[in-house]
Protein backbone atom coordinates (compact mmCIF):
# COMPACT_ATOMS: atom_id res chain seq x y z
CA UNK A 1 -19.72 -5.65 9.98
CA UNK A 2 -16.33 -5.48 11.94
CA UNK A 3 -16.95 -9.55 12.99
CA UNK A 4 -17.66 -10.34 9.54
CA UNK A 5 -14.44 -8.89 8.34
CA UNK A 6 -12.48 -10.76 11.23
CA UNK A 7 -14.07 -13.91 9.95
CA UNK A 8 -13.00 -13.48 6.31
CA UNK A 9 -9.27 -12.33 7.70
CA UNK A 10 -9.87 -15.71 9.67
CA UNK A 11 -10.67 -17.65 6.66
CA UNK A 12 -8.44 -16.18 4.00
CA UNK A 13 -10.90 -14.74 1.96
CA UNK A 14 -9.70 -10.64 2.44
CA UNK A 15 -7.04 -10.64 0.09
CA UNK A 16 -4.41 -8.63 2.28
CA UNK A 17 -4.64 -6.26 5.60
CA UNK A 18 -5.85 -2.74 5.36
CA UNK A 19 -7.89 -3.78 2.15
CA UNK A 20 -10.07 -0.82 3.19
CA UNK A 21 -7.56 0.76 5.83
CA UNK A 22 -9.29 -0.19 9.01
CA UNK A 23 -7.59 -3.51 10.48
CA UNK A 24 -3.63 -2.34 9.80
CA UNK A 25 -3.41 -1.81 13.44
CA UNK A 26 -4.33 -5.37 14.39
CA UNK A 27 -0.86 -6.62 12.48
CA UNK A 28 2.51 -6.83 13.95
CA UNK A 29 6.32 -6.99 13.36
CA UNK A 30 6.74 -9.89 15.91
CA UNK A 31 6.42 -12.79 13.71
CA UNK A 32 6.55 -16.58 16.19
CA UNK A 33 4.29 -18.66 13.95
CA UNK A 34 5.94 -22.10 14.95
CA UNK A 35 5.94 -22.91 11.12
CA UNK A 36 7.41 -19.42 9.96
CA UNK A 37 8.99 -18.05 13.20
CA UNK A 38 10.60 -14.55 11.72
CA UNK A 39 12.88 -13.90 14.92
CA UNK A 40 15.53 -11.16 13.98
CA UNK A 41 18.50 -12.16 13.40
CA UNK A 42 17.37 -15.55 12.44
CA UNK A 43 18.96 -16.92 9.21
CA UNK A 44 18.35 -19.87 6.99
CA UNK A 45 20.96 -20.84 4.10
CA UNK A 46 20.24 -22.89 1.58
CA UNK A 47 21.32 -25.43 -1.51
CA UNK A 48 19.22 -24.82 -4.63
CA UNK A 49 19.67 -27.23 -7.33
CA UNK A 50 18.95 -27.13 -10.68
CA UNK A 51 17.91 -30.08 -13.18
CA UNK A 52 20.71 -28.32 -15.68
CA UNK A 53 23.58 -28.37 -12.95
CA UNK A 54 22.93 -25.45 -11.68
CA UNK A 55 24.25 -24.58 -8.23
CA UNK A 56 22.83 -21.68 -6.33
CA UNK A 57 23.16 -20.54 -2.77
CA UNK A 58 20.10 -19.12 -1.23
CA UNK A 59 20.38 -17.16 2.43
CA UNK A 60 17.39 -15.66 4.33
CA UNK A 61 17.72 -13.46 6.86
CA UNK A 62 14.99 -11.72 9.48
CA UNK A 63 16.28 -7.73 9.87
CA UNK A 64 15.70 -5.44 12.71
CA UNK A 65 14.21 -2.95 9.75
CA UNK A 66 10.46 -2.43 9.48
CA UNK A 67 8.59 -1.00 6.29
CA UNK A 68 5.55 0.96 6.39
CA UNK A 69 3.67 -0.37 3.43
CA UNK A 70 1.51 1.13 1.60
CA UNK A 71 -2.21 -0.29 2.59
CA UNK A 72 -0.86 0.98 6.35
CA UNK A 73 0.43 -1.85 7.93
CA UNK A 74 4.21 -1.92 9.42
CA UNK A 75 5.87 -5.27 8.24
CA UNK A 76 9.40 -7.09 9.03
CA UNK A 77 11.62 -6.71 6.58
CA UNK A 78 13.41 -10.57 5.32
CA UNK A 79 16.56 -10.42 3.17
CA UNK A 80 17.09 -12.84 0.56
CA UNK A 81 20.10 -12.91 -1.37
CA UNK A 82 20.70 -16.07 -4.15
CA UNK A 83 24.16 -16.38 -5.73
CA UNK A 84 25.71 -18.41 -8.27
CA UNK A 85 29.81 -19.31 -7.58
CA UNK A 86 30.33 -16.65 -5.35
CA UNK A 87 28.61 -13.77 -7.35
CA UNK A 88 25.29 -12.43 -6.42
CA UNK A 89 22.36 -13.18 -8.66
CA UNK A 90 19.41 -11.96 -6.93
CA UNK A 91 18.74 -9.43 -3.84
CA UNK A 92 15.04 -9.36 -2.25
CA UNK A 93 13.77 -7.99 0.57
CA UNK A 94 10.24 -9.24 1.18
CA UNK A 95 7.99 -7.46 3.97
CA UNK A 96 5.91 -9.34 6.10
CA UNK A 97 3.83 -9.29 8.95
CA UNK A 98 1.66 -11.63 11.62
CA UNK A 99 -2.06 -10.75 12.34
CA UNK A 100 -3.59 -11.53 15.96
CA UNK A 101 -4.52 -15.04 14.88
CA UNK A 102 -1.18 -15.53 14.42
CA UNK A 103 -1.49 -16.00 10.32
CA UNK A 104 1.49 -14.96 8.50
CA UNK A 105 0.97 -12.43 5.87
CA UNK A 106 3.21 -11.64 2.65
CA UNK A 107 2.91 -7.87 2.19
CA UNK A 108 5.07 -7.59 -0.87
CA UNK A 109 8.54 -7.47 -2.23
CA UNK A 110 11.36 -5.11 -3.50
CA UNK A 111 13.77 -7.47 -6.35
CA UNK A 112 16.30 -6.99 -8.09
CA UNK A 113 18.68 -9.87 -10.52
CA UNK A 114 21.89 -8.96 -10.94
CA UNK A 115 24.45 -9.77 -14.09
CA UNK A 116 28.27 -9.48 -13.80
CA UNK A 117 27.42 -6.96 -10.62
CA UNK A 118 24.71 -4.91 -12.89
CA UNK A 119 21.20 -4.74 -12.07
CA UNK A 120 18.97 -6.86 -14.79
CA UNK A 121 15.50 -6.81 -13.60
CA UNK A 122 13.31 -5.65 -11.18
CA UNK A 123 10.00 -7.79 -11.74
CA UNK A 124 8.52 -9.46 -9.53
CA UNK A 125 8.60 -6.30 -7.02
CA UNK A 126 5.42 -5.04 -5.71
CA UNK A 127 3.57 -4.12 -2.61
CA UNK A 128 0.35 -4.29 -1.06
CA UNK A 129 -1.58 -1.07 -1.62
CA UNK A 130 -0.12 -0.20 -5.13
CA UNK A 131 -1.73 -0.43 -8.26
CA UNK A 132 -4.61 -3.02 -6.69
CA UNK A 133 -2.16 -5.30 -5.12
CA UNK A 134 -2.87 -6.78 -2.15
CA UNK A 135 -1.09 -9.42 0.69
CA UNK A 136 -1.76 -12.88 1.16
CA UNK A 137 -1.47 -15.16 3.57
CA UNK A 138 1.77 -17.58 3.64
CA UNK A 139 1.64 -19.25 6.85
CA UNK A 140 -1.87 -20.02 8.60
CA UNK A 141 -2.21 -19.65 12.29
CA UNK A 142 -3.53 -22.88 12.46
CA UNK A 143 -3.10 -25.09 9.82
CA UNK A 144 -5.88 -27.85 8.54
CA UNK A 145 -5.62 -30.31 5.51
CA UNK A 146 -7.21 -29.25 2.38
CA UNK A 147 -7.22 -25.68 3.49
CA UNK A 148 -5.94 -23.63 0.45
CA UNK A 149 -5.44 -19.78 0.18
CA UNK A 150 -3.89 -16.91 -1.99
CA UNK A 151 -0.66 -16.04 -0.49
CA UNK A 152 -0.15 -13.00 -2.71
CA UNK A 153 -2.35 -11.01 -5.14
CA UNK A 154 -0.84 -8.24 -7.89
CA UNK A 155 -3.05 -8.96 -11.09
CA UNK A 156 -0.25 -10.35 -13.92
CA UNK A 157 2.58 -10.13 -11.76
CA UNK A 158 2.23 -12.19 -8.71
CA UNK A 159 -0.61 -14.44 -7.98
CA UNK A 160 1.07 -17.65 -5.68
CA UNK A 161 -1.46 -19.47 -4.40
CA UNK A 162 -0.94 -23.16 -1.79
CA UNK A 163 -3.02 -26.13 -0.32
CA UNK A 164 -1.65 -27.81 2.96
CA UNK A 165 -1.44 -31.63 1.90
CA UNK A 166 -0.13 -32.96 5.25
CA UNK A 167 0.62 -32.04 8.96
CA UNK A 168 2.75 -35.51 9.41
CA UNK A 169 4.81 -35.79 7.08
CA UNK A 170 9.01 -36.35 7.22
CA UNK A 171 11.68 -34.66 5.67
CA UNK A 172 15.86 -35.46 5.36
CA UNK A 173 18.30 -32.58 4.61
CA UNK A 174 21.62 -31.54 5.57
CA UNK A 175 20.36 -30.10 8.99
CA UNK A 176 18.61 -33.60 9.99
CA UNK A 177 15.37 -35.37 9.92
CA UNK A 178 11.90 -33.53 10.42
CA UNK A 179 8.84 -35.04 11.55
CA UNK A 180 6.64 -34.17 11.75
CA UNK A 181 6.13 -31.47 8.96
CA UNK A 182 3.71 -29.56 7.17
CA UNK A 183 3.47 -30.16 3.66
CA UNK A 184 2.14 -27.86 1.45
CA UNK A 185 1.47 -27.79 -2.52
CA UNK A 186 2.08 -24.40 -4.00
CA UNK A 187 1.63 -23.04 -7.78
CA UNK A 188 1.16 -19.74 -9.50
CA UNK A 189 -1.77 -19.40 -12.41
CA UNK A 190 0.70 -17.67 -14.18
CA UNK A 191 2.56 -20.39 -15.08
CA UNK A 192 0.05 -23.29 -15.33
CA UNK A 193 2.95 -25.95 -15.80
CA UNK A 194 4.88 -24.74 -12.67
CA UNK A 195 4.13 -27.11 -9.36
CA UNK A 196 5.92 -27.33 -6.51
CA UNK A 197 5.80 -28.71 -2.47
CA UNK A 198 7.52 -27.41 0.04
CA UNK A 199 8.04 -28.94 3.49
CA UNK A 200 7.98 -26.93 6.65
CA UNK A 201 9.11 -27.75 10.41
CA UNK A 202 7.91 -26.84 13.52
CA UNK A 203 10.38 -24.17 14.85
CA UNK A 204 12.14 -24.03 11.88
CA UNK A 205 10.03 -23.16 8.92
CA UNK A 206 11.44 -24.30 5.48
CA UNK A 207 13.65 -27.10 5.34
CA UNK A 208 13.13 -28.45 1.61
CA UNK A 209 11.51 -27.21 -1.42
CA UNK A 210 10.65 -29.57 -4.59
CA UNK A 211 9.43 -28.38 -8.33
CA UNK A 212 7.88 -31.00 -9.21
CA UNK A 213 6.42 -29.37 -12.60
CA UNK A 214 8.08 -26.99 -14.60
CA UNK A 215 10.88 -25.87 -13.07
CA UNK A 216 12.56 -28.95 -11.20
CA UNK A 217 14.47 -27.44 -8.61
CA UNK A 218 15.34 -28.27 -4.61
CA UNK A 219 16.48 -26.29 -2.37
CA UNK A 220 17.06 -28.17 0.98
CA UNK A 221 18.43 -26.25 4.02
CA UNK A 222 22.02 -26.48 4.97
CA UNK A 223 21.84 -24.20 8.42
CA UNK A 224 19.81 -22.19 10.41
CA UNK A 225 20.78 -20.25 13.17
CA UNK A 226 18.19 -18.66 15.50
């Protein structure tokens, strides 16, 4: 039973760690996936554009802090902070952590959007082990074309699923060229209309991110410091 559940973990098909409370302890905070390498104090800024002119600044940020979520795994806690001319828009910290494989997991998050320095909203938060949520993979271990897999799972709320497309592909931003990358395609059943790729460097992670579908944004990355 125990090597059938590594092989599902293995293949994507458990929907998050500790789904029954048994395999938290094979996750850790260390996080060096070459595609998604979560090394604190690592941070990643940037440029998110908006078909309507909008301007937004986006910076990520690995802490030192640790959560103990709720299924029992301990994840890293990554800040994410978006604002618009100077004033803050959005605060998130997502939790995640990196299973023995060395697949990424998304473990939840805690959001809030802010208006004129007044919190607005708080959807989008949630966290494996609550009210049937459950984690999802975000970064495999070892990447294949045409592999696709749920990288988060809270019925309604949050349901982002992706499909790697290519392991050669190029990229231009600010910081320079990438290539190869990983590109993936990632959408949400949600919002049936929404589609977008995003592009992903070794020992980097994201560099560009494309809607190509509903909402027609890119964000391309304008610094990252390790």
């Amino acid at each position: 039973m125990k090597r059938l559940l590594a092989i599902a973990i293995a293949c994507g098909l458990v929907l998050g760690p500790a789904a029954g409370g048994a395999e938290a302890r094979d996750f850790t905070t260390k996080i060096d996936n070459p595609y998604m390498p979560f090394r604190v104090g690592s941070t990643w800024v940037y440029r998110e554009a908006a078909t309507d002119g909008t301007v937004q600044r986006v910076v990520v940020k690995v802490t030192n802090q640790t959560k103990r979520i709720a299924n029992g795994a301990t994840a890293r806690v990554v800040r994410d902070t978006v604002s618009q001319k100077g004033k803050l828009v959005e605060d998130t910290f997502d939790w995640y952590a990196q299973d023995k494989r060395g697949n990424v997991w998304y473990l939840g998050e805690d959001t809030k959007e802010y208006k004129n320095g007044k919190v607005v909203s708080t959807e989008g938060s949630w966290e494996a082990g609550v009210d049937r949520a459950r984690g999802g993979i975000v970064m495999p271990a070892r990447p294949r074309v045409g592999r696709e897999y749920r990288q988060e799972y809270y019925p309604g709320h949050a349901e982002d699923k992706a499909r790697i497309l290519s392991l050669d592909d190029q990229a231009e931003v600010p910081t320079g060229h990438y290539q190869p990358t990983l590109l993936t395609k990632e959408w949400n059943p949600l919002e049936p209309r929404a589609l977008e790729y995003k592009v992903y460097a070794r020992g980097v992670g994201l560099v560009l991110e494309l809607g190509v579908s509903g909402d027609l944004d890119r964000a391309e990355l304008l610094r990252f410091t390790r």
